[in-house]
C-alpha atoms as a PDB file:
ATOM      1  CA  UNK A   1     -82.494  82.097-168.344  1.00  0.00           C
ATOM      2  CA  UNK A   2     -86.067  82.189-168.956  1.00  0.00           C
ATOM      3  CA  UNK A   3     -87.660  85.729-169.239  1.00  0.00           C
ATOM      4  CA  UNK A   4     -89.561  84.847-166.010  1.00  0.00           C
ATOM      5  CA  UNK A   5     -86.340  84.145-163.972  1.00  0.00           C
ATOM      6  CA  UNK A   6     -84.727  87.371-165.512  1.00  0.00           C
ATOM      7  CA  UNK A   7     -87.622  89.699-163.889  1.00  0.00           C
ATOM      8  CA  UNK A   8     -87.437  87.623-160.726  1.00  0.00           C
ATOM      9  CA  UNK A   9     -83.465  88.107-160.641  1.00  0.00           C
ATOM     10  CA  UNK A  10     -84.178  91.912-161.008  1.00  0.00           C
ATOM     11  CA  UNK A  11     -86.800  92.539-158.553  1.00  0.00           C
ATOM     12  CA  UNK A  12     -84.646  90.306-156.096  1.00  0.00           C
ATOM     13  CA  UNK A  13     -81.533  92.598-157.005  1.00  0.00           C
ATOM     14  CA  UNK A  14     -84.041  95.772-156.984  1.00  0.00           C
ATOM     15  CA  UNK A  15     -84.871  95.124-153.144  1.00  0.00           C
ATOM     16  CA  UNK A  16     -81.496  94.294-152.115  1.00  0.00           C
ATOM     17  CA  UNK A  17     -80.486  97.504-153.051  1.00  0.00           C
ATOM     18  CA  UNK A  18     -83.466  99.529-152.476  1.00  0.00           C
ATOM     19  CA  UNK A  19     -84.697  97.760-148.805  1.00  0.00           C
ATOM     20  CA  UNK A  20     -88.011  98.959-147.640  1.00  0.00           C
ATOM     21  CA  UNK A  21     -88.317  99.031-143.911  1.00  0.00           C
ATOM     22  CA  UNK A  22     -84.719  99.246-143.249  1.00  0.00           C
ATOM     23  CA  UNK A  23     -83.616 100.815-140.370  1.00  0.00           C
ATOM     24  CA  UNK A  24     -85.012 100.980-136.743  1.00  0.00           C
ATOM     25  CA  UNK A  25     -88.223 102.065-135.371  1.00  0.00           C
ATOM     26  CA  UNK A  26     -88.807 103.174-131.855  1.00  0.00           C
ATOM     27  CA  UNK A  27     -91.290 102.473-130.216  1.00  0.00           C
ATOM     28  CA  UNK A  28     -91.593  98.852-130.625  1.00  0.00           C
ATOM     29  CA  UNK A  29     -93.449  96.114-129.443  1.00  0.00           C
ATOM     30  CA  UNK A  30     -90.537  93.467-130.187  1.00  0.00           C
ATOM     31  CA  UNK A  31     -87.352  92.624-131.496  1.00  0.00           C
ATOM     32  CA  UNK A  32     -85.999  89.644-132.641  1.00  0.00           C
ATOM     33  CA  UNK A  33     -82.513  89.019-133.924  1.00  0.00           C
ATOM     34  CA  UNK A  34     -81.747  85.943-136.080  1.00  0.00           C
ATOM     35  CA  UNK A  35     -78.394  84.890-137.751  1.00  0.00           C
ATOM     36  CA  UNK A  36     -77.900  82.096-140.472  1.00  0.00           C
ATOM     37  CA  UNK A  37     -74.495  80.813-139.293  1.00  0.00           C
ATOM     38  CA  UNK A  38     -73.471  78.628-142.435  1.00  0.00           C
ATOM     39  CA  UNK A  39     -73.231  82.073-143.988  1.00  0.00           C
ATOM     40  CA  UNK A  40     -72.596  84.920-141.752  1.00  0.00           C
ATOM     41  CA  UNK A  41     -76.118  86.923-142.697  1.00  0.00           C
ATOM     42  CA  UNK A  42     -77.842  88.198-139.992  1.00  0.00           C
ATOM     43  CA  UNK A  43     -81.219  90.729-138.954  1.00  0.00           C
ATOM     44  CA  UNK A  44     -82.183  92.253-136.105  1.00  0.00           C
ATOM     45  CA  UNK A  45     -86.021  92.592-136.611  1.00  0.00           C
ATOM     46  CA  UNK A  46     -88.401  95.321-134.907  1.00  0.00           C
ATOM     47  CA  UNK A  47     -92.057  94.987-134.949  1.00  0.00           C
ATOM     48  CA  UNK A  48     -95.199  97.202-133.600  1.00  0.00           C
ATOM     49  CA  UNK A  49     -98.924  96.233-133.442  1.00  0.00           C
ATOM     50  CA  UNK A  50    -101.643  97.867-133.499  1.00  0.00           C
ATOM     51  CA  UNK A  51    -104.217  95.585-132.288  1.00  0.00           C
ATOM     52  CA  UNK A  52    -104.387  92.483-134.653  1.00  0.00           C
ATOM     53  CA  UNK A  53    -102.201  94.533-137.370  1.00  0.00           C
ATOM     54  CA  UNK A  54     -98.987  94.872-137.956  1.00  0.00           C
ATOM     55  CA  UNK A  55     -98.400  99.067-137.186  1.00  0.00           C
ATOM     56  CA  UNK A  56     -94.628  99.032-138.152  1.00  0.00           C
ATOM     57  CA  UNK A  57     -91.908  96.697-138.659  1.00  0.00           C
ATOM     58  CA  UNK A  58     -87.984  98.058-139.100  1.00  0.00           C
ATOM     59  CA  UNK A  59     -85.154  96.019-139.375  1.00  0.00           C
ATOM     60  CA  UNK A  60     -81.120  95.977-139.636  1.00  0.00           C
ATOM     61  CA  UNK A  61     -79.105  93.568-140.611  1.00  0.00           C
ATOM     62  CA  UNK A  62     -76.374  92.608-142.954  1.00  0.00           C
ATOM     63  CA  UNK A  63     -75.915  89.613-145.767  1.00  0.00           C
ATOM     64  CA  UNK A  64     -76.535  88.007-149.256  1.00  0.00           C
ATOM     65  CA  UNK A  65     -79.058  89.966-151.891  1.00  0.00           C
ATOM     66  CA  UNK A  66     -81.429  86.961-150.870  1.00  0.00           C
ATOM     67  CA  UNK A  67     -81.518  87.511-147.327  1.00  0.00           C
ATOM     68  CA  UNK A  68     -81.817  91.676-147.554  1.00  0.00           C
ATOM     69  CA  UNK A  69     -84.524  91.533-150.483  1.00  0.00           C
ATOM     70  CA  UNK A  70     -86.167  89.045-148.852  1.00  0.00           C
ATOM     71  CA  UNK A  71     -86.565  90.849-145.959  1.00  0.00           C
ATOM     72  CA  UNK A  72     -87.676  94.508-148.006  1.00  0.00           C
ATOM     73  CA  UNK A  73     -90.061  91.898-149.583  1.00  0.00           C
ATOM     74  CA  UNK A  74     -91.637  91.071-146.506  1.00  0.00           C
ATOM     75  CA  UNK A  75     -91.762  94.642-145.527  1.00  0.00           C
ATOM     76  CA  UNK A  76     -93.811  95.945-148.429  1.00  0.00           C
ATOM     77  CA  UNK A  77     -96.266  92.497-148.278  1.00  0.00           C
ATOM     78  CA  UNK A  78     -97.369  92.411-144.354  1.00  0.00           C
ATOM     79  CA  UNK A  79     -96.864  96.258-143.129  1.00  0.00           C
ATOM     80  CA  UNK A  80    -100.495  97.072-142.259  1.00  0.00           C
ATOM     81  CA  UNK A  81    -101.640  93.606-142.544  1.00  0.00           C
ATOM     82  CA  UNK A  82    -103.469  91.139-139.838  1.00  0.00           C
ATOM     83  CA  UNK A  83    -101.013  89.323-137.995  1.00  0.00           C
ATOM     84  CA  UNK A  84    -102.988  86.435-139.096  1.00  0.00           C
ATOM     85  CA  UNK A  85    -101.621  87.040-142.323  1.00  0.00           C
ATOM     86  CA  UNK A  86     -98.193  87.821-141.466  1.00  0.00           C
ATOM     87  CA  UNK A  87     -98.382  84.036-139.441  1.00  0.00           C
ATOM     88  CA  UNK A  88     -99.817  82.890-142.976  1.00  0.00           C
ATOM     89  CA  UNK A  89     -97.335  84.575-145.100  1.00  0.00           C
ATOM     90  CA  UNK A  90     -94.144  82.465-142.827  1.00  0.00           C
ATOM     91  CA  UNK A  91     -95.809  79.462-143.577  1.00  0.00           C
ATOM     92  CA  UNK A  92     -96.317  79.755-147.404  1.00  0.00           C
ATOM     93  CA  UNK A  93     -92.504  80.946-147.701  1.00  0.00           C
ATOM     94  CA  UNK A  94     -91.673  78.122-145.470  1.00  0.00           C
ATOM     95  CA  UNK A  95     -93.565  75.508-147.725  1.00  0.00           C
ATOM     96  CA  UNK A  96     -93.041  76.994-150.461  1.00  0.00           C
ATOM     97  CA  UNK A  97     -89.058  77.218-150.308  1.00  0.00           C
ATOM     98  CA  UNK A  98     -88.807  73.734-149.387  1.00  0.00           C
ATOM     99  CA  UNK A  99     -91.292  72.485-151.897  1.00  0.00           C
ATOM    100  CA  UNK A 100     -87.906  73.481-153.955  1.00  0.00           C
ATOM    101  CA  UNK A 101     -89.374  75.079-156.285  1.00  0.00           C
ATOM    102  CA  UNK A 102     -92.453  72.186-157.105  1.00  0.00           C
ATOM    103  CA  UNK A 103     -95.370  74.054-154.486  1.00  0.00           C
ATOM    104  CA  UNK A 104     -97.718  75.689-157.289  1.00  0.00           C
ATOM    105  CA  UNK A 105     -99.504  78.504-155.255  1.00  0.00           C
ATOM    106  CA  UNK A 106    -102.547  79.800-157.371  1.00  0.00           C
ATOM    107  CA  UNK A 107    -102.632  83.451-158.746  1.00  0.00           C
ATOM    108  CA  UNK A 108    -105.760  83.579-157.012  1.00  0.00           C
ATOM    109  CA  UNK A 109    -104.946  82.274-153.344  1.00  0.00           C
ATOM    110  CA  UNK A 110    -104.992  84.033-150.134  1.00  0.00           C
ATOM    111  CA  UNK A 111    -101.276  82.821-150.148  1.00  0.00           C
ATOM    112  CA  UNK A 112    -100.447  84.578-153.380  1.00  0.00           C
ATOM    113  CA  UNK A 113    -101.933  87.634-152.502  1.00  0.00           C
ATOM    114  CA  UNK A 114    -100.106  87.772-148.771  1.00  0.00           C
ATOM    115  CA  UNK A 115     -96.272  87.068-150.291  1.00  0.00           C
ATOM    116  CA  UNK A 116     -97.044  88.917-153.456  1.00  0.00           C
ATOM    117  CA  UNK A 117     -93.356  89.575-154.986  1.00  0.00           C
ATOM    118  CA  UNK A 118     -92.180  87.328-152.335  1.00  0.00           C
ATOM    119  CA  UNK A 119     -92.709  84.153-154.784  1.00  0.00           C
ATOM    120  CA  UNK A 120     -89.772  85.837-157.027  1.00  0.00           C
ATOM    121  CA  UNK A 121     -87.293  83.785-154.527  1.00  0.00           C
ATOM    122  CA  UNK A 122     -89.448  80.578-154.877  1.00  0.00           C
ATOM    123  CA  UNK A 123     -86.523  79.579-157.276  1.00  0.00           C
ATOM    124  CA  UNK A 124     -84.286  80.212-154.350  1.00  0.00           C
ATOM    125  CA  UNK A 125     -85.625  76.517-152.987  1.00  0.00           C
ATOM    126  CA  UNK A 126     -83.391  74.799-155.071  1.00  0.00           C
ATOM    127  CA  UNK A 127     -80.667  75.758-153.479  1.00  0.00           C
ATOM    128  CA  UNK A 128     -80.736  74.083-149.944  1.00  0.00           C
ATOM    129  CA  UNK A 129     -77.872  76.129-148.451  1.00  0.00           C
ATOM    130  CA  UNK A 130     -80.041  79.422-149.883  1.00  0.00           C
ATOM    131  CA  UNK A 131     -83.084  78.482-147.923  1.00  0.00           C
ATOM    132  CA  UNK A 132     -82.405  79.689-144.375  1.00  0.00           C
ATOM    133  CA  UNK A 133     -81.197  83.342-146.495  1.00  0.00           C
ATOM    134  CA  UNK A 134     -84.507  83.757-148.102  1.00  0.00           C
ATOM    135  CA  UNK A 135     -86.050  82.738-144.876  1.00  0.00           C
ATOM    136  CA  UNK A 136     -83.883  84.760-142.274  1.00  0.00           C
ATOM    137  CA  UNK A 137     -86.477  87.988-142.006  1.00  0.00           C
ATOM    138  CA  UNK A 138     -89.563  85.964-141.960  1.00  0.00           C
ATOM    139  CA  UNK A 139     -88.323  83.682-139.288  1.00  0.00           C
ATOM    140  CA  UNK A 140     -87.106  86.949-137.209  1.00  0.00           C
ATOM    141  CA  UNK A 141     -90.699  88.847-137.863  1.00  0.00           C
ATOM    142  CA  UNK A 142     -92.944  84.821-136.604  1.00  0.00           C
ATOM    143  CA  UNK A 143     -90.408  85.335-133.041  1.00  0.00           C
ATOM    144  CA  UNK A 144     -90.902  89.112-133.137  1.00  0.00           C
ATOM    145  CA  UNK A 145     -94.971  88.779-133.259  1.00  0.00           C
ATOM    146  CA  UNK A 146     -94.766  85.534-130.610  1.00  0.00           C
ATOM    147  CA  UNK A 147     -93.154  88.042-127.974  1.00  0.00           C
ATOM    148  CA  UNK A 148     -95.579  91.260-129.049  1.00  0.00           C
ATOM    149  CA  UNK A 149     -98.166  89.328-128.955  1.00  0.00           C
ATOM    150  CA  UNK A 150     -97.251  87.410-125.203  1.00  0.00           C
ATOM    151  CA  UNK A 151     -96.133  90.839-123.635  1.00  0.00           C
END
């Protein structure tokens, strides 16, 4: 294991254990619950705007070190954030996991900047079945913000 994959391995393992935004918040705007049945993990996703930014967002849920650090991932990139880049953020994971592992998004980019330690589980990719894990919070958060934003 490269040195790279090591520090990936233990910021993946450092958010599974220590999971920002767990737990409920009240008041919310919406919640969204999402399971990944080939493996039994599952989130129940709260969200709260304020405006065009993303206020709070809480979740619960259950599962893999992938799916719970991805989720505490996504916590400490988009609280605070437009939900223009929250929509962004979904759709760089989404390409980005199944680029497996071959999307090269620039230090630089917009897209870097908005998943920040989220690209740790780009290696995640290459494992198809792993895919809907790494993806089961940001999937829960794009529904959440659909129904926030159409209430």
């Amino acid at each position: 294991m490269s040195g790279l994959d090591s520090l990936y391995q233990d910021l993946i393992l450092d958010h599974a254990r220590r999971r920002s935004g767990e737990g409920a918040i009240e008041p919310f705007d919406a919640e969204h619950f999402e399971k990944n049945p080939s493996c039994g993990d599952e989130i129940t996703l709260r969200v709260r705007l304020d405006g065009d930014r993303i206020d709070a967002i809480g979740w619960t849920g259950d599962g893999c070190s992938i799916s719970m650090a991805s989720a505490s991932i996504l916590v400490d990139q988009l609280l605070g954030r437009p939900v223009a880049d929250a929509r962004l953020g979904v759709d760089t994971m989404r390409a980005m996991l199944r680029s497996r592992g071959a999307m090269d998004i620039p230090d630089d980019s917009p897209e870097a900047e908005i998943i920040g330690d989220a690209i740790a589980l780009e290696g995640v990719g290459k494992y198809v079945m792993r895919v809907k894990c790494a993806m089961l919070g940001w999937v829960a958060l794009e529904a959440a913000l659909r129904e926030a934003e159409a209430a």
